[in-house]
C-alpha atoms as a PDB file:
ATOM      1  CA  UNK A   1      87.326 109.452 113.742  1.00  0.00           C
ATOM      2  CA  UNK A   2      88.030 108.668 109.974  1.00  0.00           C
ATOM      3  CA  UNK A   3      85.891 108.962 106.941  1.00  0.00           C
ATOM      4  CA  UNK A   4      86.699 107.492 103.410  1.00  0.00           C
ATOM      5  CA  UNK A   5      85.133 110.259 101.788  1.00  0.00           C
ATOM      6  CA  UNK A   6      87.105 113.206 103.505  1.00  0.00           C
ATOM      7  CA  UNK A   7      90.471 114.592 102.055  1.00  0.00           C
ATOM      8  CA  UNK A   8      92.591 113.954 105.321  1.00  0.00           C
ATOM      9  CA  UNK A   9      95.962 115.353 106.582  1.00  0.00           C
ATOM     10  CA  UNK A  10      97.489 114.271 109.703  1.00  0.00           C
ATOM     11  CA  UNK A  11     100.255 116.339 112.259  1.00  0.00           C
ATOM     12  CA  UNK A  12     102.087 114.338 114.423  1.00  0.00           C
ATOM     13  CA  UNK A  13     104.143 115.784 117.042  1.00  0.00           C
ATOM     14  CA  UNK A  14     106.456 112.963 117.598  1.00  0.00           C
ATOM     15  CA  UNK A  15     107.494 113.260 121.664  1.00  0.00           C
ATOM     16  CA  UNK A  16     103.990 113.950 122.250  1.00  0.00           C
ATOM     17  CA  UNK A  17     102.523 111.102 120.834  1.00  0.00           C
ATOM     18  CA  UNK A  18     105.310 109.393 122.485  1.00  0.00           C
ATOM     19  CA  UNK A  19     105.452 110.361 126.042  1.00  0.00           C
ATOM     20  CA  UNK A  20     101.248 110.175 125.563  1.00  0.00           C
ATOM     21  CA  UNK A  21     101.550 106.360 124.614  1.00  0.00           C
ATOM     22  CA  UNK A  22     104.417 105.414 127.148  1.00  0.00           C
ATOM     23  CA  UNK A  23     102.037 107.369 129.900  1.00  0.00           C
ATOM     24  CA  UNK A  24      99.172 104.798 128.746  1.00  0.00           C
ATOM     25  CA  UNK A  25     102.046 101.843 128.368  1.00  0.00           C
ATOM     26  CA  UNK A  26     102.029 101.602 124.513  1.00  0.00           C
ATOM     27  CA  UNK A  27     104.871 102.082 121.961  1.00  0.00           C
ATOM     28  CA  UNK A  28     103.823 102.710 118.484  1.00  0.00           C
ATOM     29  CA  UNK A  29     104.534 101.033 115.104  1.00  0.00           C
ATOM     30  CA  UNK A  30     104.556 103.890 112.673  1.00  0.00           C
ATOM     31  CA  UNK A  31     104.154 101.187 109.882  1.00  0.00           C
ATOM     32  CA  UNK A  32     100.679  99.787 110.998  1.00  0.00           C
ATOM     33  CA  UNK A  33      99.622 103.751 112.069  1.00  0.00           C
ATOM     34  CA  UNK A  34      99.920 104.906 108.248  1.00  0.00           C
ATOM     35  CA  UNK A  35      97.931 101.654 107.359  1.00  0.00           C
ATOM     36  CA  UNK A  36      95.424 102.366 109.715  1.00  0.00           C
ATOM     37  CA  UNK A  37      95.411 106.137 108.342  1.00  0.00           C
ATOM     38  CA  UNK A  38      95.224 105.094 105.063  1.00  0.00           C
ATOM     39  CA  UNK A  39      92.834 102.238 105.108  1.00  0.00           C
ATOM     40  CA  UNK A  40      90.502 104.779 107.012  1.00  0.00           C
ATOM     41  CA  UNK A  41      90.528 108.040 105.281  1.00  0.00           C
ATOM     42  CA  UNK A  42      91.699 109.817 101.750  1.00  0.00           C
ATOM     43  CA  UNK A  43      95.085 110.453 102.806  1.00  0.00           C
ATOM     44  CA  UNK A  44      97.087 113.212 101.927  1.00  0.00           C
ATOM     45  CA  UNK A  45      99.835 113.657 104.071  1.00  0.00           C
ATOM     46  CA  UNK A  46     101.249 112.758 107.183  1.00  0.00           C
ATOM     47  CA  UNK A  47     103.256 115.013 109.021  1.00  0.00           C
ATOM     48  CA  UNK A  48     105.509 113.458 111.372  1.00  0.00           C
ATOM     49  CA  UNK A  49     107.318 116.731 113.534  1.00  0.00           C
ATOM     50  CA  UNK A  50     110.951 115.682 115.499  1.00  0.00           C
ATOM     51  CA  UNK A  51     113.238 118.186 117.384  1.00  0.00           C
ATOM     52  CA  UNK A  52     116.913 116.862 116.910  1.00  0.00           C
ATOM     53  CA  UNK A  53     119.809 117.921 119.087  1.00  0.00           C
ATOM     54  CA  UNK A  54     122.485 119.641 117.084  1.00  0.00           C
ATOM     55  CA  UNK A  55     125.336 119.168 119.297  1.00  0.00           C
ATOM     56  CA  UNK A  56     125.922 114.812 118.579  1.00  0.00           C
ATOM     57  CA  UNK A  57     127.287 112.980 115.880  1.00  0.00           C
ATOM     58  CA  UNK A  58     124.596 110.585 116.015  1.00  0.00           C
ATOM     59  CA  UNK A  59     121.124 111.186 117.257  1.00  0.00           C
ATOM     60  CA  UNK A  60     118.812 108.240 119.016  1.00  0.00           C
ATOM     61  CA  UNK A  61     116.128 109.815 116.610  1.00  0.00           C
ATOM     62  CA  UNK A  62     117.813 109.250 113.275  1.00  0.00           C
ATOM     63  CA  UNK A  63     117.191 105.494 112.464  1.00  0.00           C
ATOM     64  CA  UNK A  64     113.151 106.435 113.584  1.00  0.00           C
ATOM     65  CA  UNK A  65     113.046 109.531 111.515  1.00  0.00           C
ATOM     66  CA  UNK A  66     115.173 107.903 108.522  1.00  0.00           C
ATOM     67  CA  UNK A  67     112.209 105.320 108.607  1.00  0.00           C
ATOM     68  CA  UNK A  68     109.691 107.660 108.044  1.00  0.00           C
ATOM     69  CA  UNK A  69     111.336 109.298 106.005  1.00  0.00           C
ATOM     70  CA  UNK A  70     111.372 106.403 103.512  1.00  0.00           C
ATOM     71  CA  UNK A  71     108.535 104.815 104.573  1.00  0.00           C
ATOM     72  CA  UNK A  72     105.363 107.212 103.427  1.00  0.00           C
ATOM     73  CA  UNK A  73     105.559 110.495 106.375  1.00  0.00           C
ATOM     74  CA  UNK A  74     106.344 114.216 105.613  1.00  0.00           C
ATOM     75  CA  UNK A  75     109.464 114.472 107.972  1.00  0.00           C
ATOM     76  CA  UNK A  76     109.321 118.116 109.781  1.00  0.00           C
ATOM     77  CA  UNK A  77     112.503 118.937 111.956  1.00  0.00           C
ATOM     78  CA  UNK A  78     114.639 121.340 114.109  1.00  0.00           C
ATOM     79  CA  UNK A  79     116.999 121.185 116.555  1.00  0.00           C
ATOM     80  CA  UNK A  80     115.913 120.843 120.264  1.00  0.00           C
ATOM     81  CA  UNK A  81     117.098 122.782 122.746  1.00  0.00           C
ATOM     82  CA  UNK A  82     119.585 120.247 125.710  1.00  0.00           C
ATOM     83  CA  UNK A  83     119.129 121.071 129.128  1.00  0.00           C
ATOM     84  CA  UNK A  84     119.853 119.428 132.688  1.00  0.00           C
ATOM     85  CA  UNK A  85     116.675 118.547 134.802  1.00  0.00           C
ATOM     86  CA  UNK A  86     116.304 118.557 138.582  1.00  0.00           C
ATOM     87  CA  UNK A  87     117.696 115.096 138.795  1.00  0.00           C
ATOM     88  CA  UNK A  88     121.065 115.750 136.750  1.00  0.00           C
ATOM     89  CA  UNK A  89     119.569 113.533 133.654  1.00  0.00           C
ATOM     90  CA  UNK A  90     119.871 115.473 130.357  1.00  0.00           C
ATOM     91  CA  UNK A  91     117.334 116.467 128.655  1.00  0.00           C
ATOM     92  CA  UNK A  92     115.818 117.857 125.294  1.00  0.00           C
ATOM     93  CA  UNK A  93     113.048 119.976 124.784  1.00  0.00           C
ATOM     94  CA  UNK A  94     111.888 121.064 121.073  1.00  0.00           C
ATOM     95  CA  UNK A  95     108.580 122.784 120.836  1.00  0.00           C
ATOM     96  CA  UNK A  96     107.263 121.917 117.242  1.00  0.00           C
ATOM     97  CA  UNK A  97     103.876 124.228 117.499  1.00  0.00           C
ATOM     98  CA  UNK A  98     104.975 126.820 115.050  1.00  0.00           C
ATOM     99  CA  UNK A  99     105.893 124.699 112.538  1.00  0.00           C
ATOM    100  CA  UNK A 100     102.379 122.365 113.120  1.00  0.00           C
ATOM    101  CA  UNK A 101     100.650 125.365 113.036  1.00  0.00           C
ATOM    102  CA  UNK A 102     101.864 126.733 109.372  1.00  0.00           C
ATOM    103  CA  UNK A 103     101.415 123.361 107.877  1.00  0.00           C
ATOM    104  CA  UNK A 104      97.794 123.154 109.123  1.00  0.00           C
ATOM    105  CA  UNK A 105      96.820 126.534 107.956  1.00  0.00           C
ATOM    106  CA  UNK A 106      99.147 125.917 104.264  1.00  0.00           C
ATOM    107  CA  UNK A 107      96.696 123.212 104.025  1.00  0.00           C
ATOM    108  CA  UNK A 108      93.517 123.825 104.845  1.00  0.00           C
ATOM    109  CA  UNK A 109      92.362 124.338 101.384  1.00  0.00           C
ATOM    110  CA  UNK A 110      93.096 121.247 100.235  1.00  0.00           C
ATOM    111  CA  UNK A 111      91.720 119.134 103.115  1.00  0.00           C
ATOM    112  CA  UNK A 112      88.120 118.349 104.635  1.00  0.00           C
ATOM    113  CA  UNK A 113      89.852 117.230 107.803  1.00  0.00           C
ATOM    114  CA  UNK A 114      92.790 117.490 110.128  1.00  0.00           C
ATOM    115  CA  UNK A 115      93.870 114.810 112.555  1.00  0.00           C
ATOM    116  CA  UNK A 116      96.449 115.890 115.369  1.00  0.00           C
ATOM    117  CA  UNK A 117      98.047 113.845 117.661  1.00  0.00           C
ATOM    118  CA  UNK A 118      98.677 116.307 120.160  1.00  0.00           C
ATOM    119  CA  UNK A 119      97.295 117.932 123.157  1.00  0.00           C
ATOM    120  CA  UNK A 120      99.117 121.690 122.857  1.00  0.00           C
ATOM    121  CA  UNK A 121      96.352 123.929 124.133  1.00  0.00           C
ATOM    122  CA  UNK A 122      99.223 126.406 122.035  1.00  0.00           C
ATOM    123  CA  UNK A 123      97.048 124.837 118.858  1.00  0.00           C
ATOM    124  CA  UNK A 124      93.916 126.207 119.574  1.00  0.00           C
ATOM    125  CA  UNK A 125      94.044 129.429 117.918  1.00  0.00           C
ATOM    126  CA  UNK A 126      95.313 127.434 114.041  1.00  0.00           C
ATOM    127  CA  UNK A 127      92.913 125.023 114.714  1.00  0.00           C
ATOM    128  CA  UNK A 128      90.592 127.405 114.862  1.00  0.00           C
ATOM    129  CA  UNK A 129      91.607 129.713 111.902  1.00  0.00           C
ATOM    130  CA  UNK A 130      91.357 126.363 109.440  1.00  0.00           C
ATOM    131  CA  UNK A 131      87.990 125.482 110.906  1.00  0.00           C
ATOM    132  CA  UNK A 132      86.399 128.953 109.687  1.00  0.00           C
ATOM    133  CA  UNK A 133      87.666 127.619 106.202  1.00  0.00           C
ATOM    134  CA  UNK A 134      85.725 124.257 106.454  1.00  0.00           C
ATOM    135  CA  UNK A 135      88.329 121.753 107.815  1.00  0.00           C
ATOM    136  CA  UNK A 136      87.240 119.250 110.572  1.00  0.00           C
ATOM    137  CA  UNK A 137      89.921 119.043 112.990  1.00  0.00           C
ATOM    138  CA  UNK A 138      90.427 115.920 115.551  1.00  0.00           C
ATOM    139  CA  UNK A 139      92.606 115.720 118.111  1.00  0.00           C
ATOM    140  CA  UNK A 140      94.231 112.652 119.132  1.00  0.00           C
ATOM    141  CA  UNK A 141      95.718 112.380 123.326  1.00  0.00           C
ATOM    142  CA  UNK A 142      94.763 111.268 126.298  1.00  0.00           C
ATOM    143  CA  UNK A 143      92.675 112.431 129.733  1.00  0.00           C
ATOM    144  CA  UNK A 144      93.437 109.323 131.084  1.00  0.00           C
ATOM    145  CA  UNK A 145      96.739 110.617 133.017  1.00  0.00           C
ATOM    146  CA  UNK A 146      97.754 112.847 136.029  1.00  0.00           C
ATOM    147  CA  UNK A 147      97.581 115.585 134.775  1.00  0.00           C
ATOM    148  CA  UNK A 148      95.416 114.965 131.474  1.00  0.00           C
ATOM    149  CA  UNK A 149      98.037 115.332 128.398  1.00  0.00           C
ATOM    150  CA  UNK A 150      95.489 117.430 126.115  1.00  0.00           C
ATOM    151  CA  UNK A 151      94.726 121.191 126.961  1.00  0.00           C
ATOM    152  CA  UNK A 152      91.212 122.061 127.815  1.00  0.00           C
ATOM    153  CA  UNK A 153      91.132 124.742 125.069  1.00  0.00           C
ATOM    154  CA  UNK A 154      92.249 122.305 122.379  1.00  0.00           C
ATOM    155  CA  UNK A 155      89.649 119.736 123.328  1.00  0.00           C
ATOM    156  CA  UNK A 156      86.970 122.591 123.725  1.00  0.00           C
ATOM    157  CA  UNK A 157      88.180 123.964 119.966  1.00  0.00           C
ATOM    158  CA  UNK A 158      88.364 120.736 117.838  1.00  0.00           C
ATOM    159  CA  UNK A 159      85.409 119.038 116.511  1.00  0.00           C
ATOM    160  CA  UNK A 160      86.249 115.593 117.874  1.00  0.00           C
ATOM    161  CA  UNK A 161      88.467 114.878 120.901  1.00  0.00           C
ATOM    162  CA  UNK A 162      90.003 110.821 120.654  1.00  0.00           C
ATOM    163  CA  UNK A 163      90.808 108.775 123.464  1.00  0.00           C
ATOM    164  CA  UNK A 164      94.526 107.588 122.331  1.00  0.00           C
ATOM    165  CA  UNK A 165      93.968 104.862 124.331  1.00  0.00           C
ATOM    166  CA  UNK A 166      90.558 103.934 122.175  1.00  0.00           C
ATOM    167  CA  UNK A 167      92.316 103.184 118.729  1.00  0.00           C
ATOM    168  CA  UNK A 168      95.723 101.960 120.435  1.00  0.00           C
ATOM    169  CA  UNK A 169      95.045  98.801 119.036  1.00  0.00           C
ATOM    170  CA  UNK A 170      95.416  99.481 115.503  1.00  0.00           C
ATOM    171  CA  UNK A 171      98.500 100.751 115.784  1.00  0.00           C
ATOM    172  CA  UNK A 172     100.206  99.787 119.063  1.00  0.00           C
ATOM    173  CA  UNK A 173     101.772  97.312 121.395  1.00  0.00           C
ATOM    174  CA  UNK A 174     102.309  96.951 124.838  1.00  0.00           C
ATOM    175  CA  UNK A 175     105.987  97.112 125.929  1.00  0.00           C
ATOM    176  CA  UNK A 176     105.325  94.407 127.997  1.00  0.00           C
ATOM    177  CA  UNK A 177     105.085  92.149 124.661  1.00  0.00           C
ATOM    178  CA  UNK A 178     107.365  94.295 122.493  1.00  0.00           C
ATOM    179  CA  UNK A 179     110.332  92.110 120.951  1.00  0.00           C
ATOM    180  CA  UNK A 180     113.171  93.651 119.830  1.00  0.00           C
ATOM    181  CA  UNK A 181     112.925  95.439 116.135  1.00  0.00           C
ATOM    182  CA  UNK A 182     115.433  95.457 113.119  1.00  0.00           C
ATOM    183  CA  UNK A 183     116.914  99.240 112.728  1.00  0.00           C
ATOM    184  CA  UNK A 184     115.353  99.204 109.438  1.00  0.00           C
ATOM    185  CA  UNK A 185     111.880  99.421 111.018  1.00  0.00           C
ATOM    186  CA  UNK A 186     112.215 101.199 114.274  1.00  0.00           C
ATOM    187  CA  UNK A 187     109.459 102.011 116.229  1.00  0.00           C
ATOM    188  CA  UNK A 188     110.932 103.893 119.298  1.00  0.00           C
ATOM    189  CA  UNK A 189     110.957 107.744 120.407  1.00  0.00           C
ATOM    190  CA  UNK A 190     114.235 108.134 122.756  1.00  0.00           C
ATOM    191  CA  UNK A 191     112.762 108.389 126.347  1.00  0.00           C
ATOM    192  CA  UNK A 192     114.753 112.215 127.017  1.00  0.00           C
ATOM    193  CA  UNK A 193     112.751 113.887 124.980  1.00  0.00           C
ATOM    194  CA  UNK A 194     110.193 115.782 126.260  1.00  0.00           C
ATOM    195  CA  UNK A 195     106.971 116.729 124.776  1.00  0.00           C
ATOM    196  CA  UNK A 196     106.138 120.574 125.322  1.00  0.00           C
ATOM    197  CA  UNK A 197     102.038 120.526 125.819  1.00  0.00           C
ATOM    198  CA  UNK A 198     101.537 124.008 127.607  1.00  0.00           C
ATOM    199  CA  UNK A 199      98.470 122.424 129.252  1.00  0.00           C
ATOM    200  CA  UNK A 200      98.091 125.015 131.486  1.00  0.00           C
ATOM    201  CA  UNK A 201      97.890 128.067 128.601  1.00  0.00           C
END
């Protein structure tokens, strides 16, 4: 997937790569992902996207995206939209395409290759705008769920399609074996948010 020589910027929607790695029955740690990034590639940037409900005090998000903050990732965030599912449980949705989408296409003159970890068949169309400029685009999710958690046109679009569960290694554990983490390095997505794929688009 990576290449030293290639001028790389990566997009992370946050609850996708989430719910994606829960669904395969990993958690991430952000801190070994940029090292893996890094130690792989000419690293630019890495965009890390996060919708944050206005309406508390104190989100479950903040000591994650505080972390990143400080810790090496381009923090991108709006507030999510709350809503009650079927079940009573609240919920929040944010759907970070647009705001993926201009930061791929702001920068696709000053990269030779975009990594996404997303599935959003809703990509397709900046995906393919930045590959008529020259930029290789990779997507990072997973076909290994019920329903698959990458759109067929994204996979169909981008130049390489990754198996999340292929690299998980280098940057994940199983929750099985997960110990509990100082604040100052958290690792964990809050389980009511809800990634916004559009599979079916």
């Amino acid at each position: 997937m990576l290449d030293k020589t290639e001028k790389t910027a990566v997009f992370i929607d946050g609850s996708s790569l989430y719910y994606t790695a829960k669904t395969l029955g990993f958690e991430v740690d952000y801190r070994r992902l940029l090292r893996y990034l890094k130690s792989g590639t000419r690293l630019i940037r890495a965009h890390y996207y996060a919708a944050i409900p206005e309406t508390e005090e104190y989100s479950p998000l903040k000591p994650l995206t505080d972390w990143l903050a400080y810790n090496g990732y381009m923090l991108v965030t709006k507030t999510a939209r709350e809503f009650t599912d079927q079940s009573g449980r609240r919920r929040l949705k944010g759907n970070m395409d647009v705001e993926l989408a201009v930061d791929l296409l702001e920068l696709a003159d000053k990269i030779d290759h975009a990594v996404i970890f997303s599935g959003d068949a809703d990509l397709r169309r900046a995906v393919e705008a930045i590959q008529r400029r020259g930029v290789r685009v990779t997507a990072v999710s997973s076909l290994r769920s019920s329903p698959p958690l990458i759109g067929d046109d994204l996979r169909r679009q981008v130049d390489q399609f990754v198996e999340l569960g292929d690299i998980a290694a280098e940057f994940t554990r199983r929750q099985a074996d997960t110990p509990v983490r100082p604040r100052s390095n958290p690792i964990r997505h809050p389980a009511d948010v809800m990634p916004d794929n559009d599979l079916d688009d």
